[in-house]
N, C-alpha and C. Protein backbone atom coordinates (compact mmCIF):
# COMPACT_ATOMS: atom_id res chain seq x y z
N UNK A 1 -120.54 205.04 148.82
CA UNK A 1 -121.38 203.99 149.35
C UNK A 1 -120.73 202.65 149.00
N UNK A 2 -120.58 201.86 150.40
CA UNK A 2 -120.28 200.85 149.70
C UNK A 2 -121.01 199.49 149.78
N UNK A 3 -120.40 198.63 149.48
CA UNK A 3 -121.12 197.14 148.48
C UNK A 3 -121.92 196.60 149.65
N UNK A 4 -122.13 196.70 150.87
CA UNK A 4 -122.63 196.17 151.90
C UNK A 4 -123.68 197.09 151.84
N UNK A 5 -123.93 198.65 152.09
CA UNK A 5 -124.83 199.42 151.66
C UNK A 5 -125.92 199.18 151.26
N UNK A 6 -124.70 199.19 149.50
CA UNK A 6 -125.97 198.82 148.11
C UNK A 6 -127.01 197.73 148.57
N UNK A 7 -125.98 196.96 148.93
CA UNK A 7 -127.12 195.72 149.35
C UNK A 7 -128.26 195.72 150.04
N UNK A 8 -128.26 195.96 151.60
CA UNK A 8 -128.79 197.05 152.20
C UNK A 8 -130.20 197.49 151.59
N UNK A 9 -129.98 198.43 150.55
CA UNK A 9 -130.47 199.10 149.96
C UNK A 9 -131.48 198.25 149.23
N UNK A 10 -130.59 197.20 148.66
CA UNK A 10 -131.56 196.31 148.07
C UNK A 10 -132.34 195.33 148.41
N UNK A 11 -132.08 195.40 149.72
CA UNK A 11 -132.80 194.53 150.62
C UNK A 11 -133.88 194.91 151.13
N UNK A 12 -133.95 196.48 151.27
CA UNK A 12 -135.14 196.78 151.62
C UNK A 12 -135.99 197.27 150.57
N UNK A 13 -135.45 197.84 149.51
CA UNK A 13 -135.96 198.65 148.53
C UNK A 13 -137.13 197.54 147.34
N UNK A 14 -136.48 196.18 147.06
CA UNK A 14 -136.64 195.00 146.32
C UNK A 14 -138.20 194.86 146.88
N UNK A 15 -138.14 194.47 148.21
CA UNK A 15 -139.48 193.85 148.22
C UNK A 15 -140.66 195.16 147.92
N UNK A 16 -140.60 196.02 148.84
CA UNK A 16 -141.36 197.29 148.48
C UNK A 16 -141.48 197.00 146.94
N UNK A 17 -140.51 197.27 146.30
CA UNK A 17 -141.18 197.24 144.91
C UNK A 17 -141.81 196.75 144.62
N UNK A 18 -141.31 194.85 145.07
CA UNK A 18 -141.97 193.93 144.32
C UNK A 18 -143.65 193.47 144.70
N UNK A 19 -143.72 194.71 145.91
CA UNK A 19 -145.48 194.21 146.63
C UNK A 19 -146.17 195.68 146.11
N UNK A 20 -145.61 195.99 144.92
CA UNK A 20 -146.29 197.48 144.18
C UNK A 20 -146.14 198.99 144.96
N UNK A 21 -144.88 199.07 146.12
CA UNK A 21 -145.01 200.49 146.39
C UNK A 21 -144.63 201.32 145.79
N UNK A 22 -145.15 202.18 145.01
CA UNK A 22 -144.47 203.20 144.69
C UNK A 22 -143.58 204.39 145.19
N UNK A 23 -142.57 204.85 144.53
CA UNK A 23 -141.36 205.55 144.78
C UNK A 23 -141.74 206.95 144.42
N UNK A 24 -141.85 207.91 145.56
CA UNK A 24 -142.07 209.23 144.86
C UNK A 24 -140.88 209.98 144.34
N UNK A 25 -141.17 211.11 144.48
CA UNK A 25 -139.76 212.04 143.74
C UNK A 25 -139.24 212.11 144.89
N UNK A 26 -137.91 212.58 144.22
CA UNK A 26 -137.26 213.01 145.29
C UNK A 26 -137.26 214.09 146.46
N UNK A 27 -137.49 215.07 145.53
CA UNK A 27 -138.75 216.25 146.94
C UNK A 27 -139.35 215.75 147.77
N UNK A 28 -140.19 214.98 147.22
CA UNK A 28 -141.59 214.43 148.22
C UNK A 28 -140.87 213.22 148.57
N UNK A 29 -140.11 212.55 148.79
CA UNK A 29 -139.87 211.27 148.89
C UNK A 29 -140.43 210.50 150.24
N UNK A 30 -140.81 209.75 150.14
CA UNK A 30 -141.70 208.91 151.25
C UNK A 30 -140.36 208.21 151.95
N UNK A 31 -140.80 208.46 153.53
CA UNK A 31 -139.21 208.37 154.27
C UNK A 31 -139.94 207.14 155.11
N UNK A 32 -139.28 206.31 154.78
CA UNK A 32 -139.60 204.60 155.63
C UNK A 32 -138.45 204.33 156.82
N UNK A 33 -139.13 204.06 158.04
CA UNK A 33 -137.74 203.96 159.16
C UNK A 33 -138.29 202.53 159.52
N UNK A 34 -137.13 201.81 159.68
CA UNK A 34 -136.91 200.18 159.97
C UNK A 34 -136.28 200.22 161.07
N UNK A 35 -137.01 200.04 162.76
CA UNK A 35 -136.06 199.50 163.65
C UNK A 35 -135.87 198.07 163.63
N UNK A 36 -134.51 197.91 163.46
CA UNK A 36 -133.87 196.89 164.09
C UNK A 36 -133.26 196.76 165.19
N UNK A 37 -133.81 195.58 165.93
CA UNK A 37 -133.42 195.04 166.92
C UNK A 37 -131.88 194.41 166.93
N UNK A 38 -131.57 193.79 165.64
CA UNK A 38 -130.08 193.42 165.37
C UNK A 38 -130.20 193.67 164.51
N UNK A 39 -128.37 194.63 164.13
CA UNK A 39 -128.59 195.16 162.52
C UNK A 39 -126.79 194.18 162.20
N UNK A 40 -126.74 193.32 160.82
CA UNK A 40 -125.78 192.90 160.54
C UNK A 40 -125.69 193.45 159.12
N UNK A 41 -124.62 194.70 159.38
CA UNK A 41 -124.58 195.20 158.04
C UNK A 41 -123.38 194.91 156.72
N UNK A 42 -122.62 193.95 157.40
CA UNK A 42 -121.56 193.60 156.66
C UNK A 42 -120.24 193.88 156.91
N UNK A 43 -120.06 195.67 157.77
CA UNK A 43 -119.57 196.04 157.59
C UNK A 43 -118.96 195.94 159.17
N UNK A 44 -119.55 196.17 159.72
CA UNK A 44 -118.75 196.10 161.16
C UNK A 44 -118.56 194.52 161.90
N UNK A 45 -117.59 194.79 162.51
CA UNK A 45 -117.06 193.60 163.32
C UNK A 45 -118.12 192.72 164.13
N UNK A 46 -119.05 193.37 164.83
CA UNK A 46 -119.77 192.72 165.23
C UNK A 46 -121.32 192.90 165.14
N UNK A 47 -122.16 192.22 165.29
CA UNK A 47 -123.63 192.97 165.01
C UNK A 47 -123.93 193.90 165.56
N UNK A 48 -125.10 194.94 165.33
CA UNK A 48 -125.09 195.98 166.32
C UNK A 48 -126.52 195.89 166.72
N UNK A 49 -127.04 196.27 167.57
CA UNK A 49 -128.01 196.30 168.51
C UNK A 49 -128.80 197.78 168.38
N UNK A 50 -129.78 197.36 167.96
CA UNK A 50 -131.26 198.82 168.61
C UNK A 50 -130.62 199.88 167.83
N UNK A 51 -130.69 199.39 166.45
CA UNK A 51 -130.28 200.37 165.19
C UNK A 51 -132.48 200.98 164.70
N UNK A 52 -131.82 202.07 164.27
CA UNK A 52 -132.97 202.68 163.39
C UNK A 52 -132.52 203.40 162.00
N UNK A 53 -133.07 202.61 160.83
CA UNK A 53 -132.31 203.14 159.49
C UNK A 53 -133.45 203.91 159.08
N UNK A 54 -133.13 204.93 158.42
CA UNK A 54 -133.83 206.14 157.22
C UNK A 54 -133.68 205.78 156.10
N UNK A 55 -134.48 205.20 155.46
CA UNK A 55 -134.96 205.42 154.24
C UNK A 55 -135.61 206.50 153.48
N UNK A 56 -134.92 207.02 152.28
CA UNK A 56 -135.66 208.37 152.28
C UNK A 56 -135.58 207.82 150.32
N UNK A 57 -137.06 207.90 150.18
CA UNK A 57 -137.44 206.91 148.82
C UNK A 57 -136.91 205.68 148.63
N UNK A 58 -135.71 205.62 147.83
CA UNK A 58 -135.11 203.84 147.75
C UNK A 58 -133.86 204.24 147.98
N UNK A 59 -133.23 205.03 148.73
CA UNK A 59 -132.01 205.42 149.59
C UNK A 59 -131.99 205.39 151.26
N UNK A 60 -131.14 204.70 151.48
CA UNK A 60 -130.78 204.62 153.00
C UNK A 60 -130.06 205.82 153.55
N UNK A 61 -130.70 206.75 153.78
CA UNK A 61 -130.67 208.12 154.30
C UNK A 61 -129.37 208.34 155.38
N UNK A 62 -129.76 207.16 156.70
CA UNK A 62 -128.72 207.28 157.15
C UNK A 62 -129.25 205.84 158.26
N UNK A 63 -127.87 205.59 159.69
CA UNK A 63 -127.91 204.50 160.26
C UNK A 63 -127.51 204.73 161.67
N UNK A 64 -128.34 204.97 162.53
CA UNK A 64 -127.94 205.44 163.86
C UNK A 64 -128.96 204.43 165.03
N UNK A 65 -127.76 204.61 166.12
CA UNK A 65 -128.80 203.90 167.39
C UNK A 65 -130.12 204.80 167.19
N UNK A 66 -130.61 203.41 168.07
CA UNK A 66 -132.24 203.63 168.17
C UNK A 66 -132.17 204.94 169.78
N UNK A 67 -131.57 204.82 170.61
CA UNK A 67 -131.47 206.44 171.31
C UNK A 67 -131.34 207.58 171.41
N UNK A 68 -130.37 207.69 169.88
CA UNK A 68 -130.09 209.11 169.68
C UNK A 68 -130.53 209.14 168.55
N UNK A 69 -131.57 208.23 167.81
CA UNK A 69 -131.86 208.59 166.11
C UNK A 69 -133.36 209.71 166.77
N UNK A 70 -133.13 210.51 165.61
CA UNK A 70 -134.45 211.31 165.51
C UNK A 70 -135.32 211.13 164.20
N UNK A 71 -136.71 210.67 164.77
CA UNK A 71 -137.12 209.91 163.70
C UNK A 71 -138.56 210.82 163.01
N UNK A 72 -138.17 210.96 161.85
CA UNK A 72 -139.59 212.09 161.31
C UNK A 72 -140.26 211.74 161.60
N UNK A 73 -141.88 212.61 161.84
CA UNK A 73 -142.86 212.53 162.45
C UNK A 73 -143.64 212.02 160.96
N UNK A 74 -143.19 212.05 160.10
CA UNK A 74 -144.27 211.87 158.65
C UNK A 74 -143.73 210.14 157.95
N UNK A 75 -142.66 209.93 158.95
CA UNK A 75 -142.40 208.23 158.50
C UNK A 75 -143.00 207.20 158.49
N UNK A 76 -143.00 206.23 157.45
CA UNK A 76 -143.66 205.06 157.94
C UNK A 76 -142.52 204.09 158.82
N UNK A 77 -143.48 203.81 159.99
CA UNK A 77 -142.69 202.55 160.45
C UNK A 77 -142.38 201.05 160.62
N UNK A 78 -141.52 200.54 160.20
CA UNK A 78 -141.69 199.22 159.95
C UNK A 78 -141.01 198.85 161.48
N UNK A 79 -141.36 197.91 162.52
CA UNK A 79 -140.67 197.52 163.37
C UNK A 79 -140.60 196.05 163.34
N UNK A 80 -139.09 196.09 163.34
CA UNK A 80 -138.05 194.81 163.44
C UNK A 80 -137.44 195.17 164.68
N UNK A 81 -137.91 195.53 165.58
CA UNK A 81 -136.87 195.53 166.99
C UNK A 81 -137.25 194.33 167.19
N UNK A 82 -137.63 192.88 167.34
CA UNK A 82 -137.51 192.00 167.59
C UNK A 82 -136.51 190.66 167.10
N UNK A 83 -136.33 191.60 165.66
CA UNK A 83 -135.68 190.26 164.68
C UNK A 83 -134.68 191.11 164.31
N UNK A 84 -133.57 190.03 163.27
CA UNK A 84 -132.20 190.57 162.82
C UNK A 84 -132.23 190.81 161.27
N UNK A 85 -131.94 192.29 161.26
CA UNK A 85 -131.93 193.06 159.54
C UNK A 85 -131.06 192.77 159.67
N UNK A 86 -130.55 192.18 158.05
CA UNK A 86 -129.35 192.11 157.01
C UNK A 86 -129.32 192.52 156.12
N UNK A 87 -128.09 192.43 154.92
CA UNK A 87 -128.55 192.89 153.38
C UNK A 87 -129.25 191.84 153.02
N UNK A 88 -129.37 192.13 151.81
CA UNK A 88 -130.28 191.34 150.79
C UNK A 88 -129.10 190.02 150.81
N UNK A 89 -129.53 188.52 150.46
CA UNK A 89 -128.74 187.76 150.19
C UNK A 89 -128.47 187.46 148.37
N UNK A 90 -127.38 186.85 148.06
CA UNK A 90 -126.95 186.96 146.52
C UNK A 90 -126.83 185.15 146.22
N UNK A 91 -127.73 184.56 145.71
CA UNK A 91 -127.64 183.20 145.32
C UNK A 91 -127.26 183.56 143.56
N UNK A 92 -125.46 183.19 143.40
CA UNK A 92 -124.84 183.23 142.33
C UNK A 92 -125.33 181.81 141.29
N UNK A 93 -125.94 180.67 141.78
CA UNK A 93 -125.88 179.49 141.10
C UNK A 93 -127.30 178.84 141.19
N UNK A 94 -128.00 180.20 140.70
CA UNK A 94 -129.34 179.02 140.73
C UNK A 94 -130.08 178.53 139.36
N UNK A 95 -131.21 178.07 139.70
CA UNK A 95 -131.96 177.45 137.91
C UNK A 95 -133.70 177.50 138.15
N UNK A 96 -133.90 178.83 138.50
CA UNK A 96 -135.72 179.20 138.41
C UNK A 96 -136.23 178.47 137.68
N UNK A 97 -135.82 177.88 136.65
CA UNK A 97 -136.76 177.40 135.65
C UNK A 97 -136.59 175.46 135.81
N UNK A 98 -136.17 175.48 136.61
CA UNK A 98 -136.18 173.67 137.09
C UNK A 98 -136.82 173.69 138.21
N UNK A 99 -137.87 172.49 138.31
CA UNK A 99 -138.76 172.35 139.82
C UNK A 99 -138.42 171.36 139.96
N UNK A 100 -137.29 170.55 140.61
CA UNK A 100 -136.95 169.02 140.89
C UNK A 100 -136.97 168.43 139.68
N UNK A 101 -136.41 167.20 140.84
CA UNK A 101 -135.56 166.14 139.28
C UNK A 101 -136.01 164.94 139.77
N UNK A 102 -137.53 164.87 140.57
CA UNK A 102 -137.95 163.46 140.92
C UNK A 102 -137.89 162.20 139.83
N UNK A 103 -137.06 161.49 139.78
CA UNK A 103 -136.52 160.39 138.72
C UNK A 103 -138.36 159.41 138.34
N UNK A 104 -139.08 159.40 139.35
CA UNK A 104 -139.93 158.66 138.99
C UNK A 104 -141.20 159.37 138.30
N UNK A 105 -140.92 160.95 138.42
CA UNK A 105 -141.68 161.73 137.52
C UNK A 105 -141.14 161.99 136.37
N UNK A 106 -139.85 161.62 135.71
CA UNK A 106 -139.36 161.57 134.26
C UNK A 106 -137.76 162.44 134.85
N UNK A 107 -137.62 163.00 136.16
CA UNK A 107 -136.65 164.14 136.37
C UNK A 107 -136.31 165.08 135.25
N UNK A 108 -134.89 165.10 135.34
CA UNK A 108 -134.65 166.30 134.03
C UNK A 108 -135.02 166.79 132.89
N UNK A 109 -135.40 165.90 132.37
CA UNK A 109 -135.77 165.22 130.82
C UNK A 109 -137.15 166.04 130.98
N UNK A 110 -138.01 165.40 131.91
CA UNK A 110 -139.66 165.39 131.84
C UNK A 110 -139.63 167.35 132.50
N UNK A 111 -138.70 167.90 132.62
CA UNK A 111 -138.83 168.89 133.60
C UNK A 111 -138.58 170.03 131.99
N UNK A 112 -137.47 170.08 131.24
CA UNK A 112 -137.26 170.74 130.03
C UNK A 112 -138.12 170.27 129.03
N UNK A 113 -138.35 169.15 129.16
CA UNK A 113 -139.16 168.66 127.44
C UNK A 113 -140.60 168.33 127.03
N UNK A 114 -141.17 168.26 128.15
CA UNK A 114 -142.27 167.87 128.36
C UNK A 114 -143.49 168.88 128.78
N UNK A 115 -142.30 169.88 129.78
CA UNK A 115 -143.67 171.13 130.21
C UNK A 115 -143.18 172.12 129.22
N UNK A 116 -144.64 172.78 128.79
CA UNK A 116 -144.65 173.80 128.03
C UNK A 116 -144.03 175.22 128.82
N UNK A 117 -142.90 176.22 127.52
CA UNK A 117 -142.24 177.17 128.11
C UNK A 117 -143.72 177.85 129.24
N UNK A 118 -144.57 178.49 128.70
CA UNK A 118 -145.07 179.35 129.50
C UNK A 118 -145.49 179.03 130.72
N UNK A 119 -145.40 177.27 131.70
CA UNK A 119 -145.97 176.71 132.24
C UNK A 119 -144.83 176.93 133.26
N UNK A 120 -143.05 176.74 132.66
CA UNK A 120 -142.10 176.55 133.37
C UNK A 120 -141.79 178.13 133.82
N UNK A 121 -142.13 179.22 132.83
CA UNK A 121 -142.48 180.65 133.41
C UNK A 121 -143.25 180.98 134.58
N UNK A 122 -144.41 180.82 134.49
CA UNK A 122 -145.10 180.38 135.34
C UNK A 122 -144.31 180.08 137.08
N UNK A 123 -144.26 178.96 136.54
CA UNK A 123 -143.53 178.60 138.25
C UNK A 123 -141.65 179.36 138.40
N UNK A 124 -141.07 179.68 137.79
CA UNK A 124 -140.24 180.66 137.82
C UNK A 124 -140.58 181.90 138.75
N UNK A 125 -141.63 181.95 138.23
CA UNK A 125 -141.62 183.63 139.14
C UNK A 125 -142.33 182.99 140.44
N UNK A 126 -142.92 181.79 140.75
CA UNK A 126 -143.18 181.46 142.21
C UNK A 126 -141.71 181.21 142.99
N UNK A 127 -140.61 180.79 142.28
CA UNK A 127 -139.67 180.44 142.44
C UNK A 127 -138.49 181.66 143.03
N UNK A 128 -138.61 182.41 142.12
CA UNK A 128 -138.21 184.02 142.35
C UNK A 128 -138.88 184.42 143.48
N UNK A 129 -140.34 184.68 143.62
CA UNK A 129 -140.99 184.85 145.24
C UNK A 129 -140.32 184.39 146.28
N UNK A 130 -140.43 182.86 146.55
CA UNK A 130 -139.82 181.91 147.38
C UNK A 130 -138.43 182.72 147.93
N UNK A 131 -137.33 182.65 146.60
CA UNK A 131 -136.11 183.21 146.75
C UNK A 131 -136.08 185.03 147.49
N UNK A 132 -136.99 185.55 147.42
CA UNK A 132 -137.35 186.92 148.12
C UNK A 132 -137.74 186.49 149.22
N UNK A 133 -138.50 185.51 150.03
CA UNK A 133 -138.72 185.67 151.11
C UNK A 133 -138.12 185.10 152.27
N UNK A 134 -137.14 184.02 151.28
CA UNK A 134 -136.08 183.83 152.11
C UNK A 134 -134.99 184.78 152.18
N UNK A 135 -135.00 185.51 151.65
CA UNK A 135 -133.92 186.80 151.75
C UNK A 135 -132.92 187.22 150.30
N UNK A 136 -133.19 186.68 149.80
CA UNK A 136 -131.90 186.83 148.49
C UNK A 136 -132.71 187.92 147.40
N UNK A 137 -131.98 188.87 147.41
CA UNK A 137 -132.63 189.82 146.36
C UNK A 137 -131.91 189.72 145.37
N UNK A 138 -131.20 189.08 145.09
CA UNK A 138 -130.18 188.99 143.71
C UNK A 138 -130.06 187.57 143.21
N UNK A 139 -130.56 187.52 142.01
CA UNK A 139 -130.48 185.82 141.34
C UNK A 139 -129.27 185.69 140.37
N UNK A 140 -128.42 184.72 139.86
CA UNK A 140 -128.02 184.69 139.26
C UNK A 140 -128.47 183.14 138.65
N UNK A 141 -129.38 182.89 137.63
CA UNK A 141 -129.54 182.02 136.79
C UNK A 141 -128.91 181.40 135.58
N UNK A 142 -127.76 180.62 136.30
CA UNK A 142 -126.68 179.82 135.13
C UNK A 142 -127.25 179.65 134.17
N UNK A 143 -128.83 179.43 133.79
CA UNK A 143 -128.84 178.54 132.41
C UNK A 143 -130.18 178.34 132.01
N UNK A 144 -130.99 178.96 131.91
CA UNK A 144 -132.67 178.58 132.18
C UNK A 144 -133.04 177.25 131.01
N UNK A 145 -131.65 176.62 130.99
CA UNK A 145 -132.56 175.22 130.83
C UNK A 145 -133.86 174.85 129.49
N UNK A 146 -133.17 175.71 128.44
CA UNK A 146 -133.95 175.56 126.92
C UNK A 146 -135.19 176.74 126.83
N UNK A 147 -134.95 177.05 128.12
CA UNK A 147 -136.01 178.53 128.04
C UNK A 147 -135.34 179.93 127.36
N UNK A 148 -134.30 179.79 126.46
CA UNK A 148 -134.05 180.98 126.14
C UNK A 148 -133.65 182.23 126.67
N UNK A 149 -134.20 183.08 126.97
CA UNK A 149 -133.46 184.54 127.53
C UNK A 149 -135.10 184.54 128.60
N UNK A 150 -135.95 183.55 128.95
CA UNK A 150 -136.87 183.67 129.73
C UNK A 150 -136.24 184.56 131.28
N UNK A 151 -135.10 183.82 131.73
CA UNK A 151 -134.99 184.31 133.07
C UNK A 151 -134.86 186.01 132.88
N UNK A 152 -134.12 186.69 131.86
CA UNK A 152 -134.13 188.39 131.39
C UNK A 152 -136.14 188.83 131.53
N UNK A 153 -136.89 188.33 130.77
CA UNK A 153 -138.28 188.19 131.01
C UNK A 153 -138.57 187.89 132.37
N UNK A 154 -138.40 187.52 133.38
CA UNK A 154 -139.02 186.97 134.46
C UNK A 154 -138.47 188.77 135.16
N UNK A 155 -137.40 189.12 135.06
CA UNK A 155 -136.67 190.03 135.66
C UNK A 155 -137.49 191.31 135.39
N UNK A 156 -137.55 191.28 133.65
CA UNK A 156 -138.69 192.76 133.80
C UNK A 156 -139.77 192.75 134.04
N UNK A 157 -140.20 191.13 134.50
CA UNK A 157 -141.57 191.48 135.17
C UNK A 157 -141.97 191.91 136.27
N UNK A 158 -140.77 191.45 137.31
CA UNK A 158 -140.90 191.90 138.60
C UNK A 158 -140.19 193.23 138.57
């Protein structure tokens, strides 16, 4: 499997989690099919059109046109034939734990020193939301900004 896949994978698998679905076993595994209308998987040259993916628990089972896919009768269906599936997106340089640097509200200063940690937690994980629904399932937080190992905490919460 490769890195376009995983992603993939984590693109669809991330939010499910993060709106409480649970993952059965693998026996029983609950098989989720996503048509897409445009599928941009990374991997091919050009986008592809009137895709239907298998999800089978938090694995992408498999990836075939929507004409010749055969789709279990016990699936849930999510339909995106209107809109364009991608992977998950990867924001390498961000800072959850900063909400603006309005200069006439104190900016930086008033943003680390002034609000209490559990307050700047708090809006972190609205921040993390935000960043999920614009598409990015992967954070990378340079520096949480005097909060300590908070952003590792924000992570096992979701």
């Amino acid at each position: 499997m490769n890195i376009f896949q995983r992603m993939l994978i984590f693109s669809v698998a991330f939010p499910l989690a993060a709106t409480g679905q649970q993952t059965a076993s693998a026996a029983g595994a609950q098989i989720t099919v996503i048509r897409a209308g445009t599928l941009i998987d990374g991997k091919s040259s050009t986008p592809r059109h009137d895709q239907v993916i298998v999800i089978r628990g938090n694995r992408i089972g498999s990836v075939s046109d929507a004409g010749s896919s055969k789709m279990p009768a016990d699936a849930k269906v999510i339909d995106l034939s209107h809109a364009t599936v991608l992977p998950g997106l990867i924001d390498s340089h961000t800072h959850i734990f900063l909400q603006g640097e309005d200069p006439a509200q104190g900016g930086y200063d008033a943003n680390i020193l002034k609000q209490p940690l559990s307050f700047r937690a708090a809006r972190a994980t609205v921040s993390a939301r935000r960043a999920l629904e614009q598409g990015f399932t992967t954070l990378r937080d340079v520096e949480t900004e005097g909060a300590g190992y908070g952003d590792v905490g924000i992570k096992q919460a979701i």
